[in-house]
PDB file of N, CA and C in Angstrom:
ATOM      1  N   UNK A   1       0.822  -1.186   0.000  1.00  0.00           N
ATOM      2  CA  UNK A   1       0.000   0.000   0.000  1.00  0.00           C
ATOM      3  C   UNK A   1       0.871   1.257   0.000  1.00  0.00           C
ATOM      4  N   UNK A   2       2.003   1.283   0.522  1.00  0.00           N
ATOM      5  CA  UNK A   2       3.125   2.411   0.878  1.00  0.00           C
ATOM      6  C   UNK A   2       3.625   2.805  -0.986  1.00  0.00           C
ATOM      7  N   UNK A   3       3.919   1.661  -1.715  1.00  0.00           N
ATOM      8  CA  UNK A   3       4.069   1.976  -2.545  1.00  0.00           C
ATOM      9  C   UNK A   3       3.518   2.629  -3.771  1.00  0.00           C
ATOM     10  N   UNK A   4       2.250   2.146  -3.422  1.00  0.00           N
ATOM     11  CA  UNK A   4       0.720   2.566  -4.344  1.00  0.00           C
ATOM     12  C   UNK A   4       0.687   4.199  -3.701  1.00  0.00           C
ATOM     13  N   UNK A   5       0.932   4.443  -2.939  1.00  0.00           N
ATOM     14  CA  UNK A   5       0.420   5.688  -1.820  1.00  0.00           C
ATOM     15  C   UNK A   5       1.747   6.989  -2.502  1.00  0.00           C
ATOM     16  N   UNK A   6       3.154   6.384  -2.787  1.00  0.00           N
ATOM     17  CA  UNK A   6       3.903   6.964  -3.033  1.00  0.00           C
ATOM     18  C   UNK A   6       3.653   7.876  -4.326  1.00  0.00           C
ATOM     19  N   UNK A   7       2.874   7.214  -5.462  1.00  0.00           N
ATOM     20  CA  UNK A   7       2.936   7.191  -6.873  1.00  0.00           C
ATOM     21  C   UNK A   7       1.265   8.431  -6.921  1.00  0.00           C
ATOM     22  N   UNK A   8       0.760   8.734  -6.029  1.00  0.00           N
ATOM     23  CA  UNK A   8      -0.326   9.359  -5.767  1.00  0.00           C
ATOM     24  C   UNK A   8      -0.246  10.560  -5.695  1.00  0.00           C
ATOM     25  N   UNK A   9      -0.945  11.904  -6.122  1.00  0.00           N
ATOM     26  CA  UNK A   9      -0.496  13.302  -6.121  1.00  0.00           C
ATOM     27  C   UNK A   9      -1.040  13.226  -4.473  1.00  0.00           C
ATOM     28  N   UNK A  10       0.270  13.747  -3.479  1.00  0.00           N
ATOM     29  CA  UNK A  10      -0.443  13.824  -1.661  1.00  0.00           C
ATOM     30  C   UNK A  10      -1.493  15.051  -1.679  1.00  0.00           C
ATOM     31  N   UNK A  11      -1.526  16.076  -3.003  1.00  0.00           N
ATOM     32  CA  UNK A  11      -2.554  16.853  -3.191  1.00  0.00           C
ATOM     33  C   UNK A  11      -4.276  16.520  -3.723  1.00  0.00           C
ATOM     34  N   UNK A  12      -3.876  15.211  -3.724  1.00  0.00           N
ATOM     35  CA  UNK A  12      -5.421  14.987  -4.746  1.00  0.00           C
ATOM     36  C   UNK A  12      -5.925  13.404  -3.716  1.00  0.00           C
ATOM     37  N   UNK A  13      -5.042  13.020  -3.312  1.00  0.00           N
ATOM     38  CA  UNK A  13      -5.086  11.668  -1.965  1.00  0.00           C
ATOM     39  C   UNK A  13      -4.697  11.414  -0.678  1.00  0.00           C
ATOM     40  N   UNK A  14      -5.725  11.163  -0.021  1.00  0.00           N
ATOM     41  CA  UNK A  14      -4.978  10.696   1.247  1.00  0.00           C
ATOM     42  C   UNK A  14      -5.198   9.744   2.171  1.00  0.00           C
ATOM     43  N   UNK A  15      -4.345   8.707   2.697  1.00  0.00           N
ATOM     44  CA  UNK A  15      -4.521   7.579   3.167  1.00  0.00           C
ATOM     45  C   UNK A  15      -5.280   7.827   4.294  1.00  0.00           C
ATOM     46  N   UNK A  16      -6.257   7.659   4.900  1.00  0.00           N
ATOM     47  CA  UNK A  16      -7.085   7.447   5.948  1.00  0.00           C
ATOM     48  C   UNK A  16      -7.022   6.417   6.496  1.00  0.00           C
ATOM     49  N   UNK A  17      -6.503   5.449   6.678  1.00  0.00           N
ATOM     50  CA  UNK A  17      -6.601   4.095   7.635  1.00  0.00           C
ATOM     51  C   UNK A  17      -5.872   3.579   6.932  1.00  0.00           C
ATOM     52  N   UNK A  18      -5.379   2.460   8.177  1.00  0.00           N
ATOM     53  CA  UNK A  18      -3.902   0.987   7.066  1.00  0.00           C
ATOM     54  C   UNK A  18      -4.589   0.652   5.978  1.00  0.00           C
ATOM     55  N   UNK A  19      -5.940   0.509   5.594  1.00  0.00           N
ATOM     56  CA  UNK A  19      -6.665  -0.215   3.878  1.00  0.00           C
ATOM     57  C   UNK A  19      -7.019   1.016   3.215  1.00  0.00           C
ATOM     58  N   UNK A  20      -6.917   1.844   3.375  1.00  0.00           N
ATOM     59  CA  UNK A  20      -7.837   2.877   2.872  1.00  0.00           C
ATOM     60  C   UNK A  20      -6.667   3.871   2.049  1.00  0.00           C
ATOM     61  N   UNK A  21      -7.126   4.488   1.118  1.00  0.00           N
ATOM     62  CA  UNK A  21      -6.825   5.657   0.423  1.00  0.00           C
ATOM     63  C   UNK A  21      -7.933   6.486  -0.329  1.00  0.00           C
ATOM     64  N   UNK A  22      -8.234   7.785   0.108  1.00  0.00           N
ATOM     65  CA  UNK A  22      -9.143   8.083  -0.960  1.00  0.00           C
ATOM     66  C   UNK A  22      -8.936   9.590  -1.793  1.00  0.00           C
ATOM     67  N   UNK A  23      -9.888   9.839  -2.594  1.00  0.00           N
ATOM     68  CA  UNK A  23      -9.660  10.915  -3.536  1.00  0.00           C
ATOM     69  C   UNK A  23     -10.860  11.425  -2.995  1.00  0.00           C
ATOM     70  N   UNK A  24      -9.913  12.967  -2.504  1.00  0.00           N
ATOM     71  CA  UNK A  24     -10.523  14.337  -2.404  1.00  0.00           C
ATOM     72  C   UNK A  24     -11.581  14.450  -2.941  1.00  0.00           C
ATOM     73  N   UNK A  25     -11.493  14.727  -4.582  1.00  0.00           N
ATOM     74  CA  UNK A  25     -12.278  15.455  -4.920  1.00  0.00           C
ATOM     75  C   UNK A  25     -13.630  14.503  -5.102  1.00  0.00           C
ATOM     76  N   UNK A  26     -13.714  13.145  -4.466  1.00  0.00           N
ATOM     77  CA  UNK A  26     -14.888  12.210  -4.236  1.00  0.00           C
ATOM     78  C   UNK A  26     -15.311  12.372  -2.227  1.00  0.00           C
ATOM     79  N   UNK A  27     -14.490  13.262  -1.986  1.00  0.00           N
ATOM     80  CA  UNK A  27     -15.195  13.446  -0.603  1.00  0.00           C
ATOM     81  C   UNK A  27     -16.107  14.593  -0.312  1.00  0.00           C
ATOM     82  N   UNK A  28     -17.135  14.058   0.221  1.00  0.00           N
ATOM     83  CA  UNK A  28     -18.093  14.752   0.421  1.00  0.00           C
ATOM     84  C   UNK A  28     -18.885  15.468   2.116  1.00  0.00           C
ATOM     85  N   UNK A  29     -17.590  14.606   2.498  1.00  0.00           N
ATOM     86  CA  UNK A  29     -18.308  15.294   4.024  1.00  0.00           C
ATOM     87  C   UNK A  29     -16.859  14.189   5.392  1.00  0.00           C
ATOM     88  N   UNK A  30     -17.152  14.717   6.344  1.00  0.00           N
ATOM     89  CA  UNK A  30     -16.820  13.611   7.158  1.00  0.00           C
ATOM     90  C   UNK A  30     -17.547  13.957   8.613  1.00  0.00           C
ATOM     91  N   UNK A  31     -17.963  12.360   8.818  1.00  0.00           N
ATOM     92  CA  UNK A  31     -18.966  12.817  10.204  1.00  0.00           C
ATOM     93  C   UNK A  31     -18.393  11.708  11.586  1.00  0.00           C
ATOM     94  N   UNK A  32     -18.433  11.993  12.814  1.00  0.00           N
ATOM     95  CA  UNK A  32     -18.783  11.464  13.492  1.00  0.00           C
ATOM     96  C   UNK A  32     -19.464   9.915  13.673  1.00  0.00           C
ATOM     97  N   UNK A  33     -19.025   9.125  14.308  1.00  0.00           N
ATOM     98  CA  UNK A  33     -19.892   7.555  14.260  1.00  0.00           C
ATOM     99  C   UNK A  33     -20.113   7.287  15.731  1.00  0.00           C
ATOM    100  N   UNK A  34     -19.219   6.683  16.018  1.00  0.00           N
ATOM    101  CA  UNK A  34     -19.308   6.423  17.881  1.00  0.00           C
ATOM    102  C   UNK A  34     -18.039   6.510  18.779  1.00  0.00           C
ATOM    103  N   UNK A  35     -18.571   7.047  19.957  1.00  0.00           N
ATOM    104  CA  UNK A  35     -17.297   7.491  20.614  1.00  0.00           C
ATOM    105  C   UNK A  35     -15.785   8.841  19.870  1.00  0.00           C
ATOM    106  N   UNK A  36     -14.780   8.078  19.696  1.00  0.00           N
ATOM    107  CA  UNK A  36     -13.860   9.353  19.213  1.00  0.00           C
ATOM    108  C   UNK A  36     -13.822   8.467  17.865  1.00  0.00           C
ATOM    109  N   UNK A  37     -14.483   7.996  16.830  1.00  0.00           N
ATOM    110  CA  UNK A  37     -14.420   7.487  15.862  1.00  0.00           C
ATOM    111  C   UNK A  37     -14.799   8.502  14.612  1.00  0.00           C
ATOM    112  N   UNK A  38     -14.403   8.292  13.749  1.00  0.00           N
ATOM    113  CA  UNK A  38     -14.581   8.777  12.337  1.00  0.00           C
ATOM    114  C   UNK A  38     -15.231   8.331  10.759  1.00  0.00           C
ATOM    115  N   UNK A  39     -15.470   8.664  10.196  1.00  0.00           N
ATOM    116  CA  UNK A  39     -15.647   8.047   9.076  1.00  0.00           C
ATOM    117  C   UNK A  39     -15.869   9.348   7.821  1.00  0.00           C
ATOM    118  N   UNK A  40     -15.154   9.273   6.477  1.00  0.00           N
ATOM    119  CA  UNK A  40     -15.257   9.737   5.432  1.00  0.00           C
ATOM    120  C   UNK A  40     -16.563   9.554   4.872  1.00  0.00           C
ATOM    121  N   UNK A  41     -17.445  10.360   4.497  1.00  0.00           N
ATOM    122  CA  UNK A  41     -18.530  10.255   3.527  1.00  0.00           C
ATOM    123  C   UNK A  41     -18.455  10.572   1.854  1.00  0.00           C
ATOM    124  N   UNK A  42     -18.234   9.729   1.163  1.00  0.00           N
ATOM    125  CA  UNK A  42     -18.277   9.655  -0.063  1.00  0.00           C
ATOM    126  C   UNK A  42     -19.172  10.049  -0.750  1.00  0.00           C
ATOM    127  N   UNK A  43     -19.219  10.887  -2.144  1.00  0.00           N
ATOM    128  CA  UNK A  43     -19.906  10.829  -3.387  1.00  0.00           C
ATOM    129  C   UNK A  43     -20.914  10.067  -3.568  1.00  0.00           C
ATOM    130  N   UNK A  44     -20.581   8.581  -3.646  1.00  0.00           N
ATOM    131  CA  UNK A  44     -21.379   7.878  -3.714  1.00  0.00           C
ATOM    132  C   UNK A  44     -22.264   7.043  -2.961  1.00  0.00           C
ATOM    133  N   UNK A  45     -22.031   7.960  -1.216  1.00  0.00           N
ATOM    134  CA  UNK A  45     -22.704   7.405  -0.156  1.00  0.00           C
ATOM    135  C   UNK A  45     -22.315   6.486   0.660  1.00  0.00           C
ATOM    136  N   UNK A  46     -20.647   5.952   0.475  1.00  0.00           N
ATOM    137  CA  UNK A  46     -20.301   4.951   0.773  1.00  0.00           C
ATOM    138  C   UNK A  46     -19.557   5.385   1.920  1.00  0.00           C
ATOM    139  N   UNK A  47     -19.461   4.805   3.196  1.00  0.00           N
ATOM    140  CA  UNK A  47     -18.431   5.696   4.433  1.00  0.00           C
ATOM    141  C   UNK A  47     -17.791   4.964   4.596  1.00  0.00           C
ATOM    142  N   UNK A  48     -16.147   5.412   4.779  1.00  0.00           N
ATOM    143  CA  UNK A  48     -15.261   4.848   5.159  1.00  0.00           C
ATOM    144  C   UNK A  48     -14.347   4.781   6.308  1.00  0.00           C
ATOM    145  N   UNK A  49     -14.022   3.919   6.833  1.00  0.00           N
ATOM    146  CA  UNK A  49     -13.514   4.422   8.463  1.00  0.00           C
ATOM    147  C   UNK A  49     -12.449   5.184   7.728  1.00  0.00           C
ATOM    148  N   UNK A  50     -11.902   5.943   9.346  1.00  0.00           N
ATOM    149  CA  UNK A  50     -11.108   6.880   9.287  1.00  0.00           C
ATOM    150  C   UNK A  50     -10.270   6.589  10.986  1.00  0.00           C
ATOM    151  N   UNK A  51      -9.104   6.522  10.588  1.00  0.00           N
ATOM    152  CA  UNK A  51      -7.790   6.134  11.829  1.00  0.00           C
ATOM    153  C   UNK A  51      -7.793   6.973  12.552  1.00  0.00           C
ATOM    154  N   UNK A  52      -7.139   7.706  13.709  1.00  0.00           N
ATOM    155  CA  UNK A  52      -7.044   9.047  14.424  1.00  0.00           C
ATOM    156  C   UNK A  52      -6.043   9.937  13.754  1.00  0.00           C
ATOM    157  N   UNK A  53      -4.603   8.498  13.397  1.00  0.00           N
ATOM    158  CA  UNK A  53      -3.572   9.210  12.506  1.00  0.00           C
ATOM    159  C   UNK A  53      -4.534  10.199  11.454  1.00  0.00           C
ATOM    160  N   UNK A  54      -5.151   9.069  10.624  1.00  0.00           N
ATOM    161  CA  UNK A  54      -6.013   9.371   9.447  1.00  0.00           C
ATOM    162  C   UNK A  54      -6.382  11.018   9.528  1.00  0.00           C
ATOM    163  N   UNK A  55      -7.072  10.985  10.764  1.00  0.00           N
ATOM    164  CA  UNK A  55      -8.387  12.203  10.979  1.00  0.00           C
ATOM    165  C   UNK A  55      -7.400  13.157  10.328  1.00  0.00           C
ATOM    166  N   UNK A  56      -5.626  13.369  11.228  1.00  0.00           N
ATOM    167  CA  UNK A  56      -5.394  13.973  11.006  1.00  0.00           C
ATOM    168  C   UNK A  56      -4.929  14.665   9.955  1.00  0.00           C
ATOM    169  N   UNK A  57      -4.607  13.584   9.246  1.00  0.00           N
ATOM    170  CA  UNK A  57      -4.130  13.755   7.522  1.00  0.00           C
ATOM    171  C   UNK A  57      -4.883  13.994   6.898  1.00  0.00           C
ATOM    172  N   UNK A  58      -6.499  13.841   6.839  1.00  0.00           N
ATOM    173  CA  UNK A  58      -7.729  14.468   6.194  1.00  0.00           C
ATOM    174  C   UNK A  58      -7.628  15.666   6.462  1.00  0.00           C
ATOM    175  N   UNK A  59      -7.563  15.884   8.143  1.00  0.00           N
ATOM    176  CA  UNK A  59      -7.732  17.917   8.226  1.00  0.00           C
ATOM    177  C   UNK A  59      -6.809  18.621   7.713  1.00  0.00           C
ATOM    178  N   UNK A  60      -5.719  18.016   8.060  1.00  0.00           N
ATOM    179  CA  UNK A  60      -4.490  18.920   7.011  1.00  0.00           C
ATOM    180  C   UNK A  60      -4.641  19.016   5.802  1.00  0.00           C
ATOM    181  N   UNK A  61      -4.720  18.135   4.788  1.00  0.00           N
ATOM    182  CA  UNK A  61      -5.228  18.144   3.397  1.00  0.00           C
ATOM    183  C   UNK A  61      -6.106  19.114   3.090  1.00  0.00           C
ATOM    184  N   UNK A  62      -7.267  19.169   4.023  1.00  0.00           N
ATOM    185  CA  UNK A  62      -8.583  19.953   4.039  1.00  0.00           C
ATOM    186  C   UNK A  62      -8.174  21.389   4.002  1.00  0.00           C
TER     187      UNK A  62
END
């Protein structure tokens, strides 16, 4: 995944969790789930967890 992650503009992607990578411009929100948990809301409605590392690499991007 490190390598796939390398080859990625860090302006247009960002890894959110050890399985996860996603594209910006398909994010559409990010909300709250349970407790200090996270999750990405997608374009197409689909949510994806989100790590704490993660959270933080989404807000920076953001």
């Amino acid at each position: 995944m490190s390598e796939l992650e390398a080859q990625l503009d860090p302006a247009r992607f960002v890894r959110v969790h050890r399985s996860f990578t996603i594209n910006l411009a398909w994010l559409q929100g990010q909300e709250k789930t349970d407790g200090d948990n996270y999750a990405a809301r997608m374009k197409s409605g689909k949510r994806i967890p989100v790590s704490r590392s993660g959270y933080e690499r989404l807000r920076t991007a953001l």
